[in-house]
C-alpha atoms as a PDB file:
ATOM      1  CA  UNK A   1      -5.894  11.188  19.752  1.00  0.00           C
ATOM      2  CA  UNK A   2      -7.733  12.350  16.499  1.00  0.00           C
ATOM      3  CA  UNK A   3      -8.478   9.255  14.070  1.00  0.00           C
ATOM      4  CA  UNK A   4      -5.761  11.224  11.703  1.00  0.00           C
ATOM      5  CA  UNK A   5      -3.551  11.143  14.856  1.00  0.00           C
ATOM      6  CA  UNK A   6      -4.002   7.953  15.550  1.00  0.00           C
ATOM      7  CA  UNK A   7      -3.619   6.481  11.121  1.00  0.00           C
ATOM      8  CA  UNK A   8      -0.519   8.887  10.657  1.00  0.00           C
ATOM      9  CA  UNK A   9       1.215   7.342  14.693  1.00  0.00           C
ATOM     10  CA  UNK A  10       0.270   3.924  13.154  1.00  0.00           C
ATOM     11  CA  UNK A  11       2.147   4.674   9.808  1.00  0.00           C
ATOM     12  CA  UNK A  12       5.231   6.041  11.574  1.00  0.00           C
ATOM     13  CA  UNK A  13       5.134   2.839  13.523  1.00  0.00           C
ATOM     14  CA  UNK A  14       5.049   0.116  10.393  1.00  0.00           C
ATOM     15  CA  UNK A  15       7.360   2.203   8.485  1.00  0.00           C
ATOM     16  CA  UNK A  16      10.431   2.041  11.152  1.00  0.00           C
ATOM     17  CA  UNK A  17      10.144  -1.549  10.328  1.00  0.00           C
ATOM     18  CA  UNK A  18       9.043  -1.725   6.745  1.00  0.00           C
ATOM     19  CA  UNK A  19      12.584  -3.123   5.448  1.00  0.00           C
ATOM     20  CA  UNK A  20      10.814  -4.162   1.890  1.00  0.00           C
ATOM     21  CA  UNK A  21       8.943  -0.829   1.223  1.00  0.00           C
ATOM     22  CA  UNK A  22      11.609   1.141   2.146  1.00  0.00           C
ATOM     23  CA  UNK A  23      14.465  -0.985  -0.013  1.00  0.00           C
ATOM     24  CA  UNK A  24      12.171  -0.282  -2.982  1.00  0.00           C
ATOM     25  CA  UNK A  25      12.310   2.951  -2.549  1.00  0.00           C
ATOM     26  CA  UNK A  26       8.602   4.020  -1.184  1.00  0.00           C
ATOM     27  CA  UNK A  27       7.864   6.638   0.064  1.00  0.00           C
ATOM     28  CA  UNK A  28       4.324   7.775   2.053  1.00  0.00           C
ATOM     29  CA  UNK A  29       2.655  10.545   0.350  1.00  0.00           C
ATOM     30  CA  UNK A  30      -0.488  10.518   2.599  1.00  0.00           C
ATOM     31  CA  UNK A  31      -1.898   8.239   5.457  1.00  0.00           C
ATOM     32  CA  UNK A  32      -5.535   9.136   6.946  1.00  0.00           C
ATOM     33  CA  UNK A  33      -8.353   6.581   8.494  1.00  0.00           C
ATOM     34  CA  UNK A  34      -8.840   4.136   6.171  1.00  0.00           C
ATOM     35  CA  UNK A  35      -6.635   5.563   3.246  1.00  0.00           C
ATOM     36  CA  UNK A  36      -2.803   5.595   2.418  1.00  0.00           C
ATOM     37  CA  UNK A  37      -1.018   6.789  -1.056  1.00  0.00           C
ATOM     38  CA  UNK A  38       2.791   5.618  -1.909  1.00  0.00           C
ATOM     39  CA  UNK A  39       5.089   6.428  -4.682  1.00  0.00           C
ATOM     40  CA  UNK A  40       7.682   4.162  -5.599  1.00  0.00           C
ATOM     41  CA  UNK A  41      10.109   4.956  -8.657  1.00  0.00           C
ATOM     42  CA  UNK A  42      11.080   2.294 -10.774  1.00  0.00           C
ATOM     43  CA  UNK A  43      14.438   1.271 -11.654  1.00  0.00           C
ATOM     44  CA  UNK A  44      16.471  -0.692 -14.124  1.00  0.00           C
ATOM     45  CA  UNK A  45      16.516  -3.631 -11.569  1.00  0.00           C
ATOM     46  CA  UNK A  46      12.643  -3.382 -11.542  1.00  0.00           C
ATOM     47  CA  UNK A  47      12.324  -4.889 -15.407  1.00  0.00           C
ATOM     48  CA  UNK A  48      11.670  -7.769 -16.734  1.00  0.00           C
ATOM     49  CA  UNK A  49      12.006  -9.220 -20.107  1.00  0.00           C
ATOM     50  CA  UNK A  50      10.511  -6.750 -21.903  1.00  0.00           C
ATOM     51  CA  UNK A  51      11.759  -3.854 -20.385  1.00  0.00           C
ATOM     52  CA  UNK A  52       8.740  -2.931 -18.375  1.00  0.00           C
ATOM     53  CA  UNK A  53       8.043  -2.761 -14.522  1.00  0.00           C
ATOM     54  CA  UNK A  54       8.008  -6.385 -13.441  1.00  0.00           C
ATOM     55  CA  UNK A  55       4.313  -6.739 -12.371  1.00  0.00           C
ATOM     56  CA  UNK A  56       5.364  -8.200  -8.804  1.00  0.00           C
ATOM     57  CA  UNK A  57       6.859  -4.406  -8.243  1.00  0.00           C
ATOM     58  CA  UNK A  58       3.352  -3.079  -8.574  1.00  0.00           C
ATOM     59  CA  UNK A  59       1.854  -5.590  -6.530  1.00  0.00           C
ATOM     60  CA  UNK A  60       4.084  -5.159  -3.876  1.00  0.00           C
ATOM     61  CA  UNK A  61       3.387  -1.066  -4.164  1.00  0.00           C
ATOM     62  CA  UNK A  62      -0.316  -1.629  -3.797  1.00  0.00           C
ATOM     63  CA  UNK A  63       0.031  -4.289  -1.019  1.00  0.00           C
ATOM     64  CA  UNK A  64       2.124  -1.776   0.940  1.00  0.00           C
ATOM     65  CA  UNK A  65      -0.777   0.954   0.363  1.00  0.00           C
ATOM     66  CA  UNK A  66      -3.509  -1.775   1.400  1.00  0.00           C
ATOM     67  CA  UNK A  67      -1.336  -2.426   4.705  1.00  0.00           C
ATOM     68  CA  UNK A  68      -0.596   0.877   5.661  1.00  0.00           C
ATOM     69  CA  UNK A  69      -4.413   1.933   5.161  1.00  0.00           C
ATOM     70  CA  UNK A  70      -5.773  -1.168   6.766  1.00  0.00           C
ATOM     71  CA  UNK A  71      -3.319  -0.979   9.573  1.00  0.00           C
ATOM     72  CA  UNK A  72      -4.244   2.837  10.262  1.00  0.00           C
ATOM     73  CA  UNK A  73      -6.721   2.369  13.455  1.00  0.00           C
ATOM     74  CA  UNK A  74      -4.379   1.317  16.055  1.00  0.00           C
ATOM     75  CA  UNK A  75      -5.053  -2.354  15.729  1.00  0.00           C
ATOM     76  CA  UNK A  76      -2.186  -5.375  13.814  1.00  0.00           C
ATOM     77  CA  UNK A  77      -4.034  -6.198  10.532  1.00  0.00           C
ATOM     78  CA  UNK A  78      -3.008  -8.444   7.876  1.00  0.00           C
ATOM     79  CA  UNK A  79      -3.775  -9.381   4.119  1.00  0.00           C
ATOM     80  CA  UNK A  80      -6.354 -12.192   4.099  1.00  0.00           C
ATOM     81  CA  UNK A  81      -6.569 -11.912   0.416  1.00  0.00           C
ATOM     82  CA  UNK A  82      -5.607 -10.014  -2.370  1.00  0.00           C
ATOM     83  CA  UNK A  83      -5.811 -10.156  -6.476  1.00  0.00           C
ATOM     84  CA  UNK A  84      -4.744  -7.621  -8.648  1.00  0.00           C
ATOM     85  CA  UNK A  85      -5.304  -6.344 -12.859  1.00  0.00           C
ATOM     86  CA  UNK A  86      -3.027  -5.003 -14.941  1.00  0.00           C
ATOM     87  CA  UNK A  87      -3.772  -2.356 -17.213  1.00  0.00           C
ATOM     88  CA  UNK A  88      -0.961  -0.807 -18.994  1.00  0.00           C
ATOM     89  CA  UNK A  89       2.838  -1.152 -18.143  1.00  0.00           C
ATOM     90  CA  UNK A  90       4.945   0.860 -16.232  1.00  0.00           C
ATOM     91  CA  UNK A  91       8.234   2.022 -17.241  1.00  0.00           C
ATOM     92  CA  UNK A  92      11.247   2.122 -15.882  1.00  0.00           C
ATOM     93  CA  UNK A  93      11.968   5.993 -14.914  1.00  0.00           C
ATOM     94  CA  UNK A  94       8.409   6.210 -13.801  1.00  0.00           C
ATOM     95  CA  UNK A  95       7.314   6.831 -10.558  1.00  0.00           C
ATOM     96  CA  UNK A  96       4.230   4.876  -9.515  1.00  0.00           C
ATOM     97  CA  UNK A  97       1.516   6.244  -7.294  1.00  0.00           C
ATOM     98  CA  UNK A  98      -0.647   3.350  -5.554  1.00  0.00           C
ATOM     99  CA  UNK A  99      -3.769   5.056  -3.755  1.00  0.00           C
ATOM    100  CA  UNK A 100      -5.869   2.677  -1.498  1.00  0.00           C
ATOM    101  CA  UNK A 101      -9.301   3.438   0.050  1.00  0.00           C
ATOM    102  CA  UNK A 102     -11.576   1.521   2.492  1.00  0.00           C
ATOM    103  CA  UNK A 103     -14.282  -0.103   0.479  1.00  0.00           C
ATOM    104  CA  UNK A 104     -15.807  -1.557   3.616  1.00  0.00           C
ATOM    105  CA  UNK A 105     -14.584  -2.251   7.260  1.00  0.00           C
ATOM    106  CA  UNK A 106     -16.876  -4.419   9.337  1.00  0.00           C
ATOM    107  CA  UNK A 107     -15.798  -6.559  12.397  1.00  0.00           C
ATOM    108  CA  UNK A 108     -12.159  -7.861  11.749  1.00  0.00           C
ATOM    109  CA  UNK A 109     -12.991  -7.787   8.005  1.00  0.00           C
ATOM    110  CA  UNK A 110     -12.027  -4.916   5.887  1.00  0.00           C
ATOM    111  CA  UNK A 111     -12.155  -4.224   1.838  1.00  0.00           C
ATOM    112  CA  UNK A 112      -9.799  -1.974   0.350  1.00  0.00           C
ATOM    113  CA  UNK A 113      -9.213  -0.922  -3.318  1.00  0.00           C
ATOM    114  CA  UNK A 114      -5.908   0.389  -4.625  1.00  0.00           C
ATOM    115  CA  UNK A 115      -5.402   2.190  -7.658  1.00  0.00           C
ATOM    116  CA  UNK A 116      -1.543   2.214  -9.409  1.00  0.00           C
ATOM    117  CA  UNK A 117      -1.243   5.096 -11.776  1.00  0.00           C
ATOM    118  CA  UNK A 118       2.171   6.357 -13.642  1.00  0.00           C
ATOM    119  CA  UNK A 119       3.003  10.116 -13.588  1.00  0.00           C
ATOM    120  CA  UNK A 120       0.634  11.127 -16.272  1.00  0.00           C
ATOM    121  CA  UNK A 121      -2.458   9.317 -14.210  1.00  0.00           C
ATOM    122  CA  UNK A 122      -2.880   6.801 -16.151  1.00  0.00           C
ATOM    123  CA  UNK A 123      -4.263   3.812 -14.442  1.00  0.00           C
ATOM    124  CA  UNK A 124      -1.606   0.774 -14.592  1.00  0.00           C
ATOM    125  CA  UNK A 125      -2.963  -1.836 -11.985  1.00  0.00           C
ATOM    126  CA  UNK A 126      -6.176  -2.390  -9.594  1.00  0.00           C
ATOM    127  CA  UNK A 127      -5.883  -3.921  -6.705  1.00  0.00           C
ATOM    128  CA  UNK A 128      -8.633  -5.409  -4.039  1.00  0.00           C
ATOM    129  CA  UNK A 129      -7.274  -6.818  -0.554  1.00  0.00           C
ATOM    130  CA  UNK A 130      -8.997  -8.131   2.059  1.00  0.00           C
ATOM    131  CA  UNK A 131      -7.860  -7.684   5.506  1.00  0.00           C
ATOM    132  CA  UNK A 132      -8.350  -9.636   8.568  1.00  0.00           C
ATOM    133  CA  UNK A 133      -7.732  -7.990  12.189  1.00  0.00           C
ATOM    134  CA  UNK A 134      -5.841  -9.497  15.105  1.00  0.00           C
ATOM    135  CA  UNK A 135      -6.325  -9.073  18.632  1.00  0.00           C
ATOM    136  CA  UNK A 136      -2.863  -7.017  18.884  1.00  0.00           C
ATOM    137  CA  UNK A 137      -2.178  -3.128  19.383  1.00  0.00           C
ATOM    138  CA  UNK A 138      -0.049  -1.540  16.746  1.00  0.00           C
ATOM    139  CA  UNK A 139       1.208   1.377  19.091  1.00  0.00           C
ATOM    140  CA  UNK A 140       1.208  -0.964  22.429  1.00  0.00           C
ATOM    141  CA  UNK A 141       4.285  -0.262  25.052  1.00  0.00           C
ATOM    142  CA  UNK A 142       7.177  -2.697  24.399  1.00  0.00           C
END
């Protein structure tokens, strides 16, 4: 199996499960070795008090990015840690592209950075996450 193979069997995998992502309404543009991009509109029930995108929405679009590009050779990886900046606001009608790329990958440690833009790409968040691998295959028989 081709390492795109392998990220894009891994994705299809996580996302029959992904309840959260998928109530949110994310979708995966793009999986590959290392990478992942998913949109996610947001919605009236996505504000908060000042009638922007709750900040927790775009953390928990960049988080899915981070997983589904950490997660994309074949083995169960988790967030270690994770921090996140805010920008600029997002607004509800837009629809929110998170990009995340491998900074660095080495033993059962990996780096990723995850950009959130709005429509217009405009930057709105960045996001670092650390992963941590476990001894456990993502596509292993039942």
């Amino acid at each position: 199996m081709t390492p795109e193979a392998l990220a894009s069997a891994c994705a299809d995998r996580m996302w029959s499960t992904d309840r959260a992502s998928q109530a949110l309404g994310m979708e995966i543009v793009a999986v590959g070795p290392g990478t992942a991009t998913l949109t996610m509109p947001v919605t009236e029930d996505m504000a908060n008090g000042w009638e922007i995108c709750h900040g927790g929405y775009i953390f928990t679009l960049a988080d899915s990015a981070f997983a589904f590009a950490c997660n994309s050779y074949g083995k169960v990886t988790v967030a270690q840690s994770n921090s996140i900046t805010y920008l600029a606001p997002g607004a509800v009608g837009d629809t929110l592209t998170a990009t995340a790329r491998e900074v660095a990958r080495t033993g059962r440690t990996g780096l990723y950075d995850v950009t959130v833009t709005r429509e217009d790409g405009t930057a709105i968040a960045a996001f670092r996450g650390q992963s941590r691998t476990l001894d456990r295959q993502i596509l292993a028989a039942p």
